[in-house]
N, C-alpha and C. Protein backbone atom coordinates (compact mmCIF):
# COMPACT_ATOMS: atom_id res chain seq x y z
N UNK A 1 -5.43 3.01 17.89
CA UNK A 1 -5.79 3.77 16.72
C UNK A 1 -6.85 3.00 15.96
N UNK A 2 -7.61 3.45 15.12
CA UNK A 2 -9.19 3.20 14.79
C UNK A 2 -8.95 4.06 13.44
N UNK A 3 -9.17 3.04 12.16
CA UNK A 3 -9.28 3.51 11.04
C UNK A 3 -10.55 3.40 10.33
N UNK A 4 -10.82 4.72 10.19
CA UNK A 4 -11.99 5.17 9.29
C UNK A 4 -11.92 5.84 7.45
N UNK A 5 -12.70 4.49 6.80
CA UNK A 5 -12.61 4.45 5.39
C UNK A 5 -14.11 5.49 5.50
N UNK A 6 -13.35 6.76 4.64
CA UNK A 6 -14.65 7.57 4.03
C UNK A 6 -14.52 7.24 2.01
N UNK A 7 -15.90 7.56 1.70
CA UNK A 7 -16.16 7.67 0.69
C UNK A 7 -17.02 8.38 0.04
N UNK A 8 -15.95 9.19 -1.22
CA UNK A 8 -16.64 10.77 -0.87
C UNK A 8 -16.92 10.83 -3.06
N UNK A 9 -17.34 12.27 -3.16
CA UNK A 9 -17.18 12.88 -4.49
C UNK A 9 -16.29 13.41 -4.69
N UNK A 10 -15.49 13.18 -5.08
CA UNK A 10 -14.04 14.01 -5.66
C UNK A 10 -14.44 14.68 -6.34
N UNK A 11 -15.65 15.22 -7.21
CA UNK A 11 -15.74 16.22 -8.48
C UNK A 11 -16.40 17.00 -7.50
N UNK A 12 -17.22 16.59 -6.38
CA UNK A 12 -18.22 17.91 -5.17
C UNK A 12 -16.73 18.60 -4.12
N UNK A 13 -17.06 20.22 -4.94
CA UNK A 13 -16.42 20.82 -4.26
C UNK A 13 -16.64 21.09 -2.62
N UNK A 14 -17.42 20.82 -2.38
CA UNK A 14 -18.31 20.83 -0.82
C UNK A 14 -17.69 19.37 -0.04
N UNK A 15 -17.02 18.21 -0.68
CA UNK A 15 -17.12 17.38 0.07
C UNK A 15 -15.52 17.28 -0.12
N UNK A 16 -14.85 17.98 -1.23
CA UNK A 16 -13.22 18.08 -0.92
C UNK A 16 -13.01 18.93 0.33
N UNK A 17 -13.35 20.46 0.40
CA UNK A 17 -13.27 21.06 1.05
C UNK A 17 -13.66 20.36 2.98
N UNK A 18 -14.68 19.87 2.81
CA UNK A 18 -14.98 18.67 4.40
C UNK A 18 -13.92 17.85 4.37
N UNK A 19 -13.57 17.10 3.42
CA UNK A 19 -12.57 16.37 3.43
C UNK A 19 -11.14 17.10 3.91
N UNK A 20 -10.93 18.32 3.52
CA UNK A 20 -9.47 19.01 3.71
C UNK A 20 -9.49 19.60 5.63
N UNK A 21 -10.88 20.29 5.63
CA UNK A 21 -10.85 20.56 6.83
C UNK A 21 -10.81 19.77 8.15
N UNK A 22 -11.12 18.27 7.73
CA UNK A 22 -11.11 17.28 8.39
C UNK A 22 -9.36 16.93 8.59
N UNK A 23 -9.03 16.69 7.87
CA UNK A 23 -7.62 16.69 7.67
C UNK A 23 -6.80 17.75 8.82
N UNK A 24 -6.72 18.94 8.36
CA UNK A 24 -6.55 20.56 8.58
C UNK A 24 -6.53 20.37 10.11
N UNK A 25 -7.94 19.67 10.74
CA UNK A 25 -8.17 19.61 12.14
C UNK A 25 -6.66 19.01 12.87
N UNK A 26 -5.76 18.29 12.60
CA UNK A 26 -4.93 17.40 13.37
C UNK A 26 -5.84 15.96 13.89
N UNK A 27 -7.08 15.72 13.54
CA UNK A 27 -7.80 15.07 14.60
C UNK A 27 -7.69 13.54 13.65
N UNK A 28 -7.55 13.41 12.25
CA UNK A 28 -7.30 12.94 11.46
C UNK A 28 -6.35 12.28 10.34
N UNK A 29 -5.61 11.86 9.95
CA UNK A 29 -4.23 11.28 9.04
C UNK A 29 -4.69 10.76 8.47
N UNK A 30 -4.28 10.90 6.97
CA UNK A 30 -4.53 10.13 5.62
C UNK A 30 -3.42 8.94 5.35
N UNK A 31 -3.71 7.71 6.21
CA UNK A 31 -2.92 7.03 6.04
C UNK A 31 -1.90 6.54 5.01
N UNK A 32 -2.48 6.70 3.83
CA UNK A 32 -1.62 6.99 2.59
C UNK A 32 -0.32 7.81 2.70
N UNK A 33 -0.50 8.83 2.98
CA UNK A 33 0.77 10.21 3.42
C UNK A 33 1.47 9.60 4.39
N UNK A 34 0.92 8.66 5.28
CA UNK A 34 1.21 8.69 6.46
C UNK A 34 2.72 7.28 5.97
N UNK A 35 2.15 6.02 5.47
CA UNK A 35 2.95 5.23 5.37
C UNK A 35 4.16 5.64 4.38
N UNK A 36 3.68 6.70 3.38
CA UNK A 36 5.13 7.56 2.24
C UNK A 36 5.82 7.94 3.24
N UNK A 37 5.67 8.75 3.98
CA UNK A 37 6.26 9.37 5.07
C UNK A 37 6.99 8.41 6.06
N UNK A 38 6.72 7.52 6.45
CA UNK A 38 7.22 6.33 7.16
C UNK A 38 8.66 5.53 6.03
N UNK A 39 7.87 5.48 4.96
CA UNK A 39 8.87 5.40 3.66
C UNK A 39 10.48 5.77 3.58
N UNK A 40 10.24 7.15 3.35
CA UNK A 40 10.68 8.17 3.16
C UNK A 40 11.86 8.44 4.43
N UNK A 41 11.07 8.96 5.53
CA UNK A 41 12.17 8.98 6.76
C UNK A 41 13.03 7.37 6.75
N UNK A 42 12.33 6.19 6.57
CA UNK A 42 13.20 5.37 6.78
C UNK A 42 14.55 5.08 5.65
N UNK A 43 14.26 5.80 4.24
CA UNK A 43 15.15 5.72 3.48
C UNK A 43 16.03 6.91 3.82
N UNK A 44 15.91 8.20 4.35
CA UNK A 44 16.79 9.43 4.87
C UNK A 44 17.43 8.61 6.03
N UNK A 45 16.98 7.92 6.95
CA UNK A 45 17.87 7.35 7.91
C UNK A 45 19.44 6.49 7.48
N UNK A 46 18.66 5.64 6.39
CA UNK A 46 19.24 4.42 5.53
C UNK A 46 20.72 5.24 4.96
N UNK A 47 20.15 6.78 4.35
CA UNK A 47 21.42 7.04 3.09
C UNK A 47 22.08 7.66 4.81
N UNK A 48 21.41 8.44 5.85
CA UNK A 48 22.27 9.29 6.67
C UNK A 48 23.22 8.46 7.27
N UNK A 49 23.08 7.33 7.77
CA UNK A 49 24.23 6.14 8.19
C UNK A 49 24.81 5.91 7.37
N UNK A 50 24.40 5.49 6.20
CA UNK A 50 25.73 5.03 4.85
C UNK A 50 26.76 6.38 4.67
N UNK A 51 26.20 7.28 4.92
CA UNK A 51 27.26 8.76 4.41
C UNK A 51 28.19 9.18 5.88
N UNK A 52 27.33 8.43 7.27
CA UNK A 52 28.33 8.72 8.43
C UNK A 52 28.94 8.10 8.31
N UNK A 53 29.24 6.78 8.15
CA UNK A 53 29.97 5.12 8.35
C UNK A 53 31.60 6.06 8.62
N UNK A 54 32.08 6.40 7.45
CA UNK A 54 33.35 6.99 7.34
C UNK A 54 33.56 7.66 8.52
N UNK A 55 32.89 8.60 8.17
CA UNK A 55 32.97 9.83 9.28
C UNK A 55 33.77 9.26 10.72
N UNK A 56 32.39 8.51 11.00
CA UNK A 56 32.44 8.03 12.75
C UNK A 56 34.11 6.78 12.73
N UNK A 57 34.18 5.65 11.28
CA UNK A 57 35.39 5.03 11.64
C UNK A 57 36.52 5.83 11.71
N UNK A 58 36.77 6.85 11.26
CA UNK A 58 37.84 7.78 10.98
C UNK A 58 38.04 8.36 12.58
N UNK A 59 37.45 8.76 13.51
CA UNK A 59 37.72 8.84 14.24
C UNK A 59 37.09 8.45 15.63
N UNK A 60 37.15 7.38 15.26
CA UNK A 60 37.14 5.78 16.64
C UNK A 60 38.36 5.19 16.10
């Protein structure tokens, strides 16, 4: 994987819109989203084991 820093106009509606469709493509990830998301699933994993623990000792 090969990361590419763009730098754009946030107030040019012409270069959000390139920016979104770039995105839009799949061909691209905003690594930002990408590591929340990495975040995120790893804390849903974290609480989903703490809330089985019971479950699974209760019947083993």
């Amino acid at each position: 994987m090969a990361v590419i820093t763009l730098n754009y106009d946030p107030h040019n509606a012409a270069s959000r819109r390139m920016l979104n469709n770039l995105l839009l493509s799949g061909l691209f990830v905003d690594q930002e989203s990408l590591e929340e998301h990495r975040r995120m699933r790893e804390a849903a994993l974290l609480t989903s084991r703490r809330n089985m623990a019971p479950f699974i000792a209760k019947y083993i």
